[in-house]
Protein backbone atom coordinates (compact mmCIF):
# COMPACT_ATOMS: atom_id res chain seq x y z
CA UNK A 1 0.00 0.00 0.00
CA UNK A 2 1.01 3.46 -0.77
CA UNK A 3 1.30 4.89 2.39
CA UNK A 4 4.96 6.36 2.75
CA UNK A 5 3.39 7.62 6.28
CA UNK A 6 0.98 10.21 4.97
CA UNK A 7 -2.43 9.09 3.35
CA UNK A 8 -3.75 12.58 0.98
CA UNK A 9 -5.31 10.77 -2.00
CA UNK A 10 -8.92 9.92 -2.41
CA UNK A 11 -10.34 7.36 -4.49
CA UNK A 12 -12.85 9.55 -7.47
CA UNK A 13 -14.06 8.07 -11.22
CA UNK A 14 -10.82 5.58 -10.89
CA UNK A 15 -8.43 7.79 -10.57
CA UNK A 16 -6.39 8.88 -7.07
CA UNK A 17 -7.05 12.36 -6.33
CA UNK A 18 -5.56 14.52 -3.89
CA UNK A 19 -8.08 16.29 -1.33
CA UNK A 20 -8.26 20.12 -1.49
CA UNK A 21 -8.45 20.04 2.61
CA UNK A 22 -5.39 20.38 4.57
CA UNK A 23 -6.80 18.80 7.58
CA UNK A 24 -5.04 15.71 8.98
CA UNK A 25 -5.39 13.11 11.73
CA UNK A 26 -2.61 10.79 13.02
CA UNK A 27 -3.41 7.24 12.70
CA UNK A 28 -2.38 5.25 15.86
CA UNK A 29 -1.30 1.91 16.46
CA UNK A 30 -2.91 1.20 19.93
CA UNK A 31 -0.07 -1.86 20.76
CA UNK A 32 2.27 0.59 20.39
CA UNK A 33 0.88 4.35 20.84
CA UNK A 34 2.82 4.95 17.60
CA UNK A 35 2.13 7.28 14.59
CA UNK A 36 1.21 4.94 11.42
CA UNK A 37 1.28 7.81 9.53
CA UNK A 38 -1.18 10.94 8.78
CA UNK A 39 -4.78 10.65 6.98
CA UNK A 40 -6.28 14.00 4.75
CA UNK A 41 -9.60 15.04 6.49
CA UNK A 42 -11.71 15.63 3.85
CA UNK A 43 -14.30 18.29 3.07
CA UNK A 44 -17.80 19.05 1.68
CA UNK A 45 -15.94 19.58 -1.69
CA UNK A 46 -14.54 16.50 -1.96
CA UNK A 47 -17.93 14.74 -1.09
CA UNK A 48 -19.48 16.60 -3.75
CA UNK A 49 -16.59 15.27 -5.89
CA UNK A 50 -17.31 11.55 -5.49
CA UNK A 51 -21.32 11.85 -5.14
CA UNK A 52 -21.32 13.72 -8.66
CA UNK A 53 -18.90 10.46 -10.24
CA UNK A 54 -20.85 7.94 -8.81
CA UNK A 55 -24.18 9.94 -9.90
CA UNK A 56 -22.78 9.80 -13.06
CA UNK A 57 -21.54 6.26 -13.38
CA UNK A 58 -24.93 5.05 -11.99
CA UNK A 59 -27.04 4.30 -15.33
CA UNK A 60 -24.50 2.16 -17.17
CA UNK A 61 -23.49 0.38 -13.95
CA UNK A 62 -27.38 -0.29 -13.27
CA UNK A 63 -27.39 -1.47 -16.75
CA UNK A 64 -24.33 -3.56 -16.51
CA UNK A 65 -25.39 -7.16 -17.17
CA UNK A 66 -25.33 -9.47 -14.14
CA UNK A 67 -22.74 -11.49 -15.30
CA UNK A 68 -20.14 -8.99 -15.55
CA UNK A 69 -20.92 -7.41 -12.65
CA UNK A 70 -20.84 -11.04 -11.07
CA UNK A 71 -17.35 -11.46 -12.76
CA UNK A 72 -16.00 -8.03 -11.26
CA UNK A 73 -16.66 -8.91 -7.55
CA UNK A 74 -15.01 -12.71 -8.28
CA UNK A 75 -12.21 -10.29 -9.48
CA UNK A 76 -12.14 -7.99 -6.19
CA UNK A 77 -12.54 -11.25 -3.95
CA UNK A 78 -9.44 -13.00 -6.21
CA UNK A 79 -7.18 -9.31 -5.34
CA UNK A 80 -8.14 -9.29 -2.11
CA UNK A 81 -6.73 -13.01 -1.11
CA UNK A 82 -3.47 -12.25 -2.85
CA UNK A 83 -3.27 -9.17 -0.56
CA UNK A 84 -4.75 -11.03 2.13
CA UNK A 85 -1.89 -11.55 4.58
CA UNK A 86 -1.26 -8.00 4.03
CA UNK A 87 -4.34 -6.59 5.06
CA UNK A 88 -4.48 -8.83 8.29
CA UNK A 89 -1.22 -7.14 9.06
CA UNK A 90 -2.82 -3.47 8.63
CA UNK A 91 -5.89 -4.54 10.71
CA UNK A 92 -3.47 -5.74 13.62
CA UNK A 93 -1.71 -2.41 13.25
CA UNK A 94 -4.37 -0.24 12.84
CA UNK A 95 -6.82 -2.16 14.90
CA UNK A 96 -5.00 -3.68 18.00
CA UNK A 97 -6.69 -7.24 16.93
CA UNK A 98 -4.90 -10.23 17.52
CA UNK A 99 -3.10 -11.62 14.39
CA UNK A 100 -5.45 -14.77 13.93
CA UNK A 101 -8.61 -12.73 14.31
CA UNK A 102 -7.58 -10.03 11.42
CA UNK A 103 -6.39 -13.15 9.38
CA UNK A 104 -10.01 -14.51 10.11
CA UNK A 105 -12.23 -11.52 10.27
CA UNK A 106 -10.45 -8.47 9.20
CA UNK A 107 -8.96 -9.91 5.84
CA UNK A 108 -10.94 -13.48 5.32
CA UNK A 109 -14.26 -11.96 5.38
CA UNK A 110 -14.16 -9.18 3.07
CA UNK A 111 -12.98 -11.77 0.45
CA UNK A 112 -16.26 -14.11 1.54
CA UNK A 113 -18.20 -10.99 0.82
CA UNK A 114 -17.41 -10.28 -2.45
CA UNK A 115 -17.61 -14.01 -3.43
CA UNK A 116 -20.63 -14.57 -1.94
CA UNK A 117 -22.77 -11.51 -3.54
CA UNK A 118 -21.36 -12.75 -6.74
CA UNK A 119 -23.11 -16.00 -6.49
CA UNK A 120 -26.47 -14.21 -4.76
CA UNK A 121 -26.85 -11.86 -7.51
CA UNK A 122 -27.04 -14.36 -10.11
CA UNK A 123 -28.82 -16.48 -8.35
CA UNK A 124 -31.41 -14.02 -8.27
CA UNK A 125 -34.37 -13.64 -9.63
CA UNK A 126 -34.63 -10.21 -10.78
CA UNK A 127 -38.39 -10.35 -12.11
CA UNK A 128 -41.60 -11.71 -10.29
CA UNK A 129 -44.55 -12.73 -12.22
CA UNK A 130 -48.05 -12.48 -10.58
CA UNK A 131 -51.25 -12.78 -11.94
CA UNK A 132 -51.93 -9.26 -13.95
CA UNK A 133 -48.48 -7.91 -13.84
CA UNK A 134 -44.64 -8.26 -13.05
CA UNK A 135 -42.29 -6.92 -10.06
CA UNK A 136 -38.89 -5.42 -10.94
CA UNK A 137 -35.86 -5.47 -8.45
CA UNK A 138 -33.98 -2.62 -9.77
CA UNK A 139 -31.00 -0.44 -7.93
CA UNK A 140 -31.30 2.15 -5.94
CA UNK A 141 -28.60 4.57 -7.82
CA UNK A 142 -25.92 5.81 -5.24
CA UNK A 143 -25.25 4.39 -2.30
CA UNK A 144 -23.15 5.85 0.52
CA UNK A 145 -21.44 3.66 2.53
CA UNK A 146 -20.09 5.17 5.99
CA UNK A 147 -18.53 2.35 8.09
CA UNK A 148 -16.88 2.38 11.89
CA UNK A 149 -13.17 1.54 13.31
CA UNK A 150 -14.30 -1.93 14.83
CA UNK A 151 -14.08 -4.19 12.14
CA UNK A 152 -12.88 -1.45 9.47
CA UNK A 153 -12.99 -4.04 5.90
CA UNK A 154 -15.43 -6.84 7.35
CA UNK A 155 -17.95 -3.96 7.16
CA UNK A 156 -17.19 -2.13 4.62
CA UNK A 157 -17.20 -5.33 2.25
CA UNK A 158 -20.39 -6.02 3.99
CA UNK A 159 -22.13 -2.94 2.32
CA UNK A 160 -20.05 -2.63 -0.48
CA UNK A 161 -20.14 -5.90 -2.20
CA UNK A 162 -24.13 -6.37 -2.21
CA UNK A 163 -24.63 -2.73 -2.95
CA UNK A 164 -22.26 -3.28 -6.23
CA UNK A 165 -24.33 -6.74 -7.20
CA UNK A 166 -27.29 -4.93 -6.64
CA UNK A 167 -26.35 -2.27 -9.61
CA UNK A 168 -25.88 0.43 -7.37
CA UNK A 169 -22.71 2.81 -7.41
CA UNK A 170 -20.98 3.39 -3.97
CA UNK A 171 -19.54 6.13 -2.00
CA UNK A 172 -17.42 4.98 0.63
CA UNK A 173 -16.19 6.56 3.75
CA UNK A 174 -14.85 4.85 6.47
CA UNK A 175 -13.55 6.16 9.92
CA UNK A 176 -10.74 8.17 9.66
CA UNK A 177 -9.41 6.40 12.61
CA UNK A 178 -8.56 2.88 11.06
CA UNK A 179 -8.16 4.29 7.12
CA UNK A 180 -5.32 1.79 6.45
CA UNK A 181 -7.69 -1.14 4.74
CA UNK A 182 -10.00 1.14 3.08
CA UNK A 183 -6.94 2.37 0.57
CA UNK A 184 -6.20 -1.46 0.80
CA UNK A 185 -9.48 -2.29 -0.44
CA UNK A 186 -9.47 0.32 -2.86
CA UNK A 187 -6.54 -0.44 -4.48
CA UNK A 188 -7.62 -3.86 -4.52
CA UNK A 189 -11.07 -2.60 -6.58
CA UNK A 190 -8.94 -0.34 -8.72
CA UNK A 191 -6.97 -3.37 -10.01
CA UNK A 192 -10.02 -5.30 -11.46
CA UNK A 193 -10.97 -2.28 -13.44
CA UNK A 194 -14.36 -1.40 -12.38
CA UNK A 195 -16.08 1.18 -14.88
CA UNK A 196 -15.00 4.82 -13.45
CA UNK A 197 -17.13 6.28 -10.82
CA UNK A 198 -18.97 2.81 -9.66
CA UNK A 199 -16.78 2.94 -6.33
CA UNK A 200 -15.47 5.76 -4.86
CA UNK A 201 -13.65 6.61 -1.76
CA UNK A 202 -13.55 9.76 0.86
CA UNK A 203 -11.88 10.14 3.92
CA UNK A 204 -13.46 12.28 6.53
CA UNK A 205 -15.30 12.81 10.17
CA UNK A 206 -18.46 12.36 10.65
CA UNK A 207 -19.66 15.46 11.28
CA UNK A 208 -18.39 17.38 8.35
CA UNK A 209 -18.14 14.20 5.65
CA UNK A 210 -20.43 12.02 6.90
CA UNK A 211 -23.31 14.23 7.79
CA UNK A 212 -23.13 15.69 3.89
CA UNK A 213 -22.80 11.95 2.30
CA UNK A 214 -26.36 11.35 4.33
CA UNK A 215 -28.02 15.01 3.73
CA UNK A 216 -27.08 14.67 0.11
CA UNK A 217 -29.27 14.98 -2.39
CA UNK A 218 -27.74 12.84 -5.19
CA UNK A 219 -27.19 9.92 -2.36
CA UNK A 220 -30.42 7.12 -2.69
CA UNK A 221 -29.54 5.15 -0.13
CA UNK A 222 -27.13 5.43 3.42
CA UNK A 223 -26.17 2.62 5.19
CA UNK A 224 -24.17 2.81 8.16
CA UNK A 225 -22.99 0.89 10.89
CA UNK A 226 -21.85 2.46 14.12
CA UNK A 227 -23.37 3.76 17.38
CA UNK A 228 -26.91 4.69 18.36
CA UNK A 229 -26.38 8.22 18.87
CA UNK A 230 -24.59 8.52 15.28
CA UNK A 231 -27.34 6.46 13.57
CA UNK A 232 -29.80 8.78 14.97
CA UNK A 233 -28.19 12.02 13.71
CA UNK A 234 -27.29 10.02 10.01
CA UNK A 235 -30.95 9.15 9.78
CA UNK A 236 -31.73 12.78 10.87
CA UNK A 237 -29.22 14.16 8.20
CA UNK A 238 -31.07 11.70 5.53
CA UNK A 239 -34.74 12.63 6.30
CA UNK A 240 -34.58 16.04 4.19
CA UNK A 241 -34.37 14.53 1.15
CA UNK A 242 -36.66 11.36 2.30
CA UNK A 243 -33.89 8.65 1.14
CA UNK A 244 -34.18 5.17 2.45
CA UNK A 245 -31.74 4.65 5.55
CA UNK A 246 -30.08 0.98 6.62
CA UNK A 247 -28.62 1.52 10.09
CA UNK A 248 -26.58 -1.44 12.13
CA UNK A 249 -26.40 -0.12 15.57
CA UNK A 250 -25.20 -0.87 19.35
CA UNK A 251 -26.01 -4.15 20.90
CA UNK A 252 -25.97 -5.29 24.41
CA UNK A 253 -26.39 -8.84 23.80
CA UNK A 254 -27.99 -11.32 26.44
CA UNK A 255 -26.16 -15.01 27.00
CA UNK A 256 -28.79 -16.87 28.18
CA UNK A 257 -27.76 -20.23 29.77
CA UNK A 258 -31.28 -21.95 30.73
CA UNK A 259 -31.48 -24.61 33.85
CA UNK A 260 -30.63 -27.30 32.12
CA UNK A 261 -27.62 -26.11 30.10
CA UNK A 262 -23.86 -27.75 30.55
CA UNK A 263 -22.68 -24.76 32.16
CA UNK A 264 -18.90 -24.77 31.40
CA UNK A 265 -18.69 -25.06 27.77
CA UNK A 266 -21.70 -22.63 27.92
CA UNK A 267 -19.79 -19.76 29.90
CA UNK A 268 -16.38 -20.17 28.18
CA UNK A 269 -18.41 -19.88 24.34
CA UNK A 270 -20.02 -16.64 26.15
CA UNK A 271 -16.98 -15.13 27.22
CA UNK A 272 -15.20 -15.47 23.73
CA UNK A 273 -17.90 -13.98 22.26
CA UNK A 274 -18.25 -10.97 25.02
CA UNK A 275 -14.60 -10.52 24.77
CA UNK A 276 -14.27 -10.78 20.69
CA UNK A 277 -11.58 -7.57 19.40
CA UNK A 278 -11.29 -6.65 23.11
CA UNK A 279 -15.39 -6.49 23.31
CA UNK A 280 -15.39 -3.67 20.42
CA UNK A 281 -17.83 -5.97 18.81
CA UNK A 282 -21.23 -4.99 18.35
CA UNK A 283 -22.99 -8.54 18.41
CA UNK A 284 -20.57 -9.26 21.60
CA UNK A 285 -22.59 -11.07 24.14
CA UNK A 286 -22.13 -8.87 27.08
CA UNK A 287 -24.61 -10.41 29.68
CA UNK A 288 -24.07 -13.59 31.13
CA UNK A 289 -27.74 -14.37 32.50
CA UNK A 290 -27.61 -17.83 34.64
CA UNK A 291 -29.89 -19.43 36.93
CA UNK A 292 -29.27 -18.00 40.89
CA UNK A 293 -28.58 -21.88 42.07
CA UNK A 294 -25.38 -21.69 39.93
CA UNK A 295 -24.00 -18.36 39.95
CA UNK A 296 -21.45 -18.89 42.61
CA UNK A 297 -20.08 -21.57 39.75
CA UNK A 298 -20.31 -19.67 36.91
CA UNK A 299 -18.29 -16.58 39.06
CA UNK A 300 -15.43 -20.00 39.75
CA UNK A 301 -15.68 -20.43 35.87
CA UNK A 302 -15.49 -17.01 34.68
CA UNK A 303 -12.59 -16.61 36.79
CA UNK A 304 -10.56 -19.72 35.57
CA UNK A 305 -10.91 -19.35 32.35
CA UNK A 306 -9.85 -15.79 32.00
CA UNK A 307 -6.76 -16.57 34.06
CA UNK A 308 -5.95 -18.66 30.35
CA UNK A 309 -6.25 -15.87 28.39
CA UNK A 310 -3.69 -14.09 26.99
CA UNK A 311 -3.72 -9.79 26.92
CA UNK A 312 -0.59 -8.73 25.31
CA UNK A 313 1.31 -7.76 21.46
CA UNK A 314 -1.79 -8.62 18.71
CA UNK A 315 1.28 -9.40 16.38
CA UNK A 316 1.74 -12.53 18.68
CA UNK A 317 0.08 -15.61 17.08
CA UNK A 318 -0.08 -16.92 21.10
CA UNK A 319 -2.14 -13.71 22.12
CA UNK A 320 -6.06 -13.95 22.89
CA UNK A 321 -6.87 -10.35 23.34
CA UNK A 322 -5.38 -6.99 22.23
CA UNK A 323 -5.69 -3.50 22.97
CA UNK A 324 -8.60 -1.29 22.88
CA UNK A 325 -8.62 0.91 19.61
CA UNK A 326 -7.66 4.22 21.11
CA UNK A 327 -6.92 5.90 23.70
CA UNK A 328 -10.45 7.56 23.77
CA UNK A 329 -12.24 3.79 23.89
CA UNK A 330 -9.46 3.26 26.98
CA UNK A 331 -10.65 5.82 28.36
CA UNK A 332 -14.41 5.41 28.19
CA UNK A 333 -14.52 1.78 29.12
CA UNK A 334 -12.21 2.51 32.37
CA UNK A 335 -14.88 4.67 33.53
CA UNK A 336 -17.65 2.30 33.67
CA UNK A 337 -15.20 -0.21 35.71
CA UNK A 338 -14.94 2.50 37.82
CA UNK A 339 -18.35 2.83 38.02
CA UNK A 340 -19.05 -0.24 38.47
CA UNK A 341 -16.72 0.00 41.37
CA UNK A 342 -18.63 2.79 42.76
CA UNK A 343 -21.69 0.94 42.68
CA UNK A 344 -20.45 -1.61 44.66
CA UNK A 345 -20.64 -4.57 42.17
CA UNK A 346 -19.10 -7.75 42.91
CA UNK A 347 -15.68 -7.41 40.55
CA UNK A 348 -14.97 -11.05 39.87
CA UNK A 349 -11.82 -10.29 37.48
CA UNK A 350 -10.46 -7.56 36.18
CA UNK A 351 -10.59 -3.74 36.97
CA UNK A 352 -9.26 -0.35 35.44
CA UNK A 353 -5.81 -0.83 35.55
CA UNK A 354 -3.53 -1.78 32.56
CA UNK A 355 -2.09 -5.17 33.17
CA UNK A 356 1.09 -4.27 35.39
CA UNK A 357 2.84 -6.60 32.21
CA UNK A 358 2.34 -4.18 29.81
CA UNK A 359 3.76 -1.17 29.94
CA UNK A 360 2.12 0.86 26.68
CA UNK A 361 -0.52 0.33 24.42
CA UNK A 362 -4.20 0.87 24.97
CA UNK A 363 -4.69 -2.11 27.46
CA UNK A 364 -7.52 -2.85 29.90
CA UNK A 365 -7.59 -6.46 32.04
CA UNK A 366 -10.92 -8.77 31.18
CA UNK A 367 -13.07 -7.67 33.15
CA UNK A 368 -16.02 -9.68 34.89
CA UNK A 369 -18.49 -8.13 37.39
CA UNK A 370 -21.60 -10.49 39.05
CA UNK A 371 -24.63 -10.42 40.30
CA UNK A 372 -25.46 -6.56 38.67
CA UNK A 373 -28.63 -5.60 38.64
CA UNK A 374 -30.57 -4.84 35.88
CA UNK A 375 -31.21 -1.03 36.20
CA UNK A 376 -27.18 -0.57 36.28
CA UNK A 377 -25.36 1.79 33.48
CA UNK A 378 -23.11 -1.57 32.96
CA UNK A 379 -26.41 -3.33 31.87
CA UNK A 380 -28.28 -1.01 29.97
CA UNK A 381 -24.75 0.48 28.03
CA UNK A 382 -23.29 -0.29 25.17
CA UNK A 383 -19.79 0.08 26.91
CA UNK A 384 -17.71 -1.57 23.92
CA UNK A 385 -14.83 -3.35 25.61
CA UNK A 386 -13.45 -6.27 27.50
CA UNK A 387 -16.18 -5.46 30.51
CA UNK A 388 -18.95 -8.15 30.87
CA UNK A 389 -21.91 -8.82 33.64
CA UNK A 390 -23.43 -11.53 35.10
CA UNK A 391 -26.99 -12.01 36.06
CA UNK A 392 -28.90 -14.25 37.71
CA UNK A 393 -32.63 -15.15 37.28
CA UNK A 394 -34.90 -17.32 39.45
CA UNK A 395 -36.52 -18.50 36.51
CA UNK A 396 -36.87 -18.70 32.47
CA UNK A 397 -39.78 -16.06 32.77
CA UNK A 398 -37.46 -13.33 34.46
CA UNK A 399 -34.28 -14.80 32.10
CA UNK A 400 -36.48 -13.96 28.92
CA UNK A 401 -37.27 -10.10 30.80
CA UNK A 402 -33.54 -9.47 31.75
CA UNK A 403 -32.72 -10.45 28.34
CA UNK A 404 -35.27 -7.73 26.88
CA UNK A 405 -34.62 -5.11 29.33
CA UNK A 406 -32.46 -2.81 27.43
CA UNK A 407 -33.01 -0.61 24.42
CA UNK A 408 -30.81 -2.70 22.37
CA UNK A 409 -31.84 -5.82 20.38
CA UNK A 410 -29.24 -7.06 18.07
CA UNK A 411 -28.20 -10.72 18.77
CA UNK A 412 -28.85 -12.84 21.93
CA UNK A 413 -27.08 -16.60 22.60
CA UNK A 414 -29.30 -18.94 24.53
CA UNK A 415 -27.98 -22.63 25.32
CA UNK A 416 -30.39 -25.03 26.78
CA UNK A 417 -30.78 -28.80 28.19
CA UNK A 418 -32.14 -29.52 24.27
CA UNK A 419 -32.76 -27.61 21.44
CA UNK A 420 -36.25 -27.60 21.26
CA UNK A 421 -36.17 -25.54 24.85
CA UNK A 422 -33.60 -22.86 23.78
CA UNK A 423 -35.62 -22.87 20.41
CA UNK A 424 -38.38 -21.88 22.41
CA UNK A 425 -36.60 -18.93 24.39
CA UNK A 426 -35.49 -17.62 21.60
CA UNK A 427 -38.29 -17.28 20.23
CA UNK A 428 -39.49 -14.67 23.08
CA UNK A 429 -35.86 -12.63 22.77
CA UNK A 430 -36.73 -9.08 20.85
CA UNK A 431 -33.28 -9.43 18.69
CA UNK A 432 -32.15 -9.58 14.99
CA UNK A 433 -30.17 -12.65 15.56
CA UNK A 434 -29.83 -15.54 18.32
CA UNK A 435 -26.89 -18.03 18.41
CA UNK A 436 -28.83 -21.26 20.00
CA UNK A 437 -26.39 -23.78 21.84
CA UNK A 438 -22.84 -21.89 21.22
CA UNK A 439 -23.41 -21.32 17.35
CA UNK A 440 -20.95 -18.93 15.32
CA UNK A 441 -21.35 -16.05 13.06
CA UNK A 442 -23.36 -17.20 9.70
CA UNK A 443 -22.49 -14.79 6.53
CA UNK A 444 -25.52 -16.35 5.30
CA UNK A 445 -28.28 -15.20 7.63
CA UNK A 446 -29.78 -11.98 7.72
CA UNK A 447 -27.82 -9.28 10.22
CA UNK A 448 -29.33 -6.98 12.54
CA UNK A 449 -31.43 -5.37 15.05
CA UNK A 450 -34.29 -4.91 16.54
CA UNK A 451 -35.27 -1.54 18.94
CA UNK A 452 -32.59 0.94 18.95
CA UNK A 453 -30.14 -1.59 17.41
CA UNK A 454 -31.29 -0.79 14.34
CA UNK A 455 -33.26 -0.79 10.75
CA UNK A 456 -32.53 -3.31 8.14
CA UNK A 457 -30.24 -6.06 7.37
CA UNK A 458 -26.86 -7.09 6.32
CA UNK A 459 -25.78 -10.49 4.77
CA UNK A 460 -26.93 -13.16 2.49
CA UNK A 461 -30.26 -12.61 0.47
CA UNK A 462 -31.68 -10.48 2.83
CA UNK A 463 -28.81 -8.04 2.72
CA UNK A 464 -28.91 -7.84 -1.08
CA UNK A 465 -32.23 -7.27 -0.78
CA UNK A 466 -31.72 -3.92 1.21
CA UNK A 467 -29.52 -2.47 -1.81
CA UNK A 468 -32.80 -3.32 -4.24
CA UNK A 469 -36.23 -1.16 -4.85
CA UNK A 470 -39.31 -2.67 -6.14
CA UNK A 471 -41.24 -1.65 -9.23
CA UNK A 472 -44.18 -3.15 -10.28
CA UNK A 473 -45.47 -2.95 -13.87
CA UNK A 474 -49.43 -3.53 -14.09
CA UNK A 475 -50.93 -4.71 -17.19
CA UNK A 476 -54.63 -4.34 -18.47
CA UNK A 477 -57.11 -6.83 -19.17
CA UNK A 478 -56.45 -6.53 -22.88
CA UNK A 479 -52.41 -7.35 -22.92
CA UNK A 480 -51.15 -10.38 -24.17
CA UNK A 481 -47.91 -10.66 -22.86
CA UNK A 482 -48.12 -9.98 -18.80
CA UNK A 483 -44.51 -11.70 -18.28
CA UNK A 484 -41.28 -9.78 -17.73
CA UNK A 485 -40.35 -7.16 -20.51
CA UNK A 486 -36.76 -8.88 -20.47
């Protein structure tokens, strides 16, 4: 990648362009607290720059047959695993993820991605014949596509590589904090020779760039991923020009171990989810909720098996758990261990401290308080780090109302005696997405929330889906052909 320490080109109708701003922001590596190198801030001039080539590109792209388009993304997904030990290497840098996790998440997913909405798109039907008349998935035009600093390429390939299938064009901006894999992935889509002005990249805050890629009025379509309180003000920045608006937002994600549950393997598979990229992980199960009779085992579990895990250099193939992202994310999530502290909560592991091991980086301890109840700030948060809680319920009635006692409703795990009984509680959780008896992430099954966690979905056919509009054509009695004009 074409670093050289100082990032000041933007990606516009295929060509790199240099911003007009001149304001910068030092990328961080959070293992280290080193510079990475410098990023150009973008303005509302350079988002008028990209909007107006994807605006342009959009009625050839839309037009594009399926096939090529199909054979474009194979192309991206090909670039993208040559480069693929690469980008895990950037992620770990920029990121603070452990080395395995960036190979697996940060680099191996986008590549999925790409593959995958290949092989949905022309799998497709694009017309529906009913009696009388026929319904037309078309494209939306432009999409923007503003992603966070968690999981920088996993999402933005997650947007990007249905909304491209779809026959959309894309603008792109991802967080200016972690904008080493976006000119990866750009240079990666540059390679394959996409048609000029179908993708298109911008650097910039959220306030300034990403408020003007939603308010736009040449933008169809924003999705974003990130917090509540920025989903809010994107969806308030879209509603002006009444465009539709896919937002994947916070989670604070209920484990839900029922009676009858084997309660070790249980508790370990809901700690490595709570504590997934240092618990900046928006599905992260957060909550351990267990029966009262065997909380005092699950606090003896909790304990052990964190003692095993290892906090230290992501570059080290043996290391568990990294730092947090920044030093403002440090900062935030020691404050709610403190609070928690000043509550009075039971601290099973953990506390604010940086491990006494590491002497730099962006480190917090795994951190484990029980017994919380459920009006506590450490419940009903979205804190976003390595700080879980434990809960205990008297029975499945008051499990499945702790579990829905937050705003948030994105994914849930529940593991039971059989599957027919955690079928049956999961059923009653108000969430996008349950994970029944220790179940991993599916690319294939529709992503997101429920409540404030959000509107719409990511992944599979349903995430194509949000990246299509509907049109139906009506014919009169006296028409001989109803079928599809095609």
């Amino acid at each position: 990648m074409q670093t050289n320490g100082y990032m000041d080109t933007f990606y516009v109708n295929g060509r790199w362009v240099r911003s007009h701003s001149t304001r910068q922001a030092v990328v961080t590596n959070p293992a280290t607290e080193e510079s990475l190198g410098q990023v150009t801030l973008g303005d509302v001039t350079d988002v008028e720059a990209v909007v107006d080539a994807a605006r342009r590109a959009a009625p050839g792209w839309a037009r594009t047959p399926v096939s090529e388009r199909a054979t474009l993304l194979r192309a991206i997904a090909d670039e993208l695993t040559i480069r693929h030990e690469d980008i895990a290497q950037l992620e770990t840098a920029e990121v603070g993820s452990p080395i395995a996790l960036s190979r697996r998440a940060h680099a191996g997913s986008p590549i999925q991605f790409f593959a995958s909405a290949a092989d949905l798109i022309e799998q497709s039907e694009p017309d529906e014949t009913i009696p009388g008349a026929t319904v037309l998935r078309e494209p939306y035009g432009v999409v923007g596509a503003i992603t966070p600093w968690n999981y920088p390429l996993h999402q933005s390939a997650a947007k990007t590589a249905p909304a491209l299938a779809a026959g959309n064009t894309v603008v792109y901006k991802p967080s200016e904090l972690t904008p080493l894999g976006a000119y990866a992935l750009a240079e990666a889509i540059d390679s394959v020779g996409l048609p000029p002005g179908v993708f298109n990249m911008v650097i910039g805050d959220g306030t300034t760039v990403g408020a003007r890629i939603a308010a736009h009025p040449d933008v169809d379509l924003v999705s974003f991923t990130g917090s509540t309180r920025a989903g809010v003000q994107v969806a308030t920045a879209a509603a002006a020009t009444v465009k539709k608006v896919s937002l994947e937002l916070g989670g604070k994600s209920p484990a839900v171990i029922l009676p009858g549950a084997p309660l070790q393997p249980a508790v370990r598979q809901a700690l490595r989810s709570g504590f997934l990229n240092s618990g900046q992980t928006c599905m992260a199960l957060t909550r351990i909720l267990v029966d009262r009779a065997r909380l005092a085992e699950t606090e003896t579990i909790v304990r052990d098996t964190v003692a095993g895990y290892v906090v230290g250099d992501p570059t080290d193939p043996d290391t568990d758990y990294g730092p947090l992202a920044s030093k403002a994310q440090q900062d935030r999530v020691r404050d709610y261990i403190r609070r928690g502290q000043r509550e009075g909560l039971r601290l099973v592991t953990g506390g604010p401290d940086r491990p006494a091991s590491l002497s730099r980086g962006y480190y917090l301890p795994l951190t484990v308080f029980s017994d919380v109840p459920p009006g506590s700030a450490l419940v009903t948060d979205e804190i976003f780090g390595p700080v879980l809680v434990i809960q205990a319920y008297d029975s499945v009635h008051e499990a499945v109302d702790l579990a829905n006692r937050t705003p948030y409703g994105l994914c849930a795990g529940v593991w039971g005696a059989d599957r027919s009984e955690a079928v049956e509680v999961a059923r009653q959780l108000q969430v996008g997405q349950v994970f029944v008896d220790g179940a991993g992430f599916n690319p294939a099954v529709p992503f997101g929330g429920y409540k404030r966690s959000g509107i719409g979905r990511e992944c599979g056919r349903h995430g194509l889906e949000e990246f299509q509009q509907t049109k139906g054509l009506v014919f009169g009695a006296d028409t001989a052909d109803s079928g599809s004009p095609r």
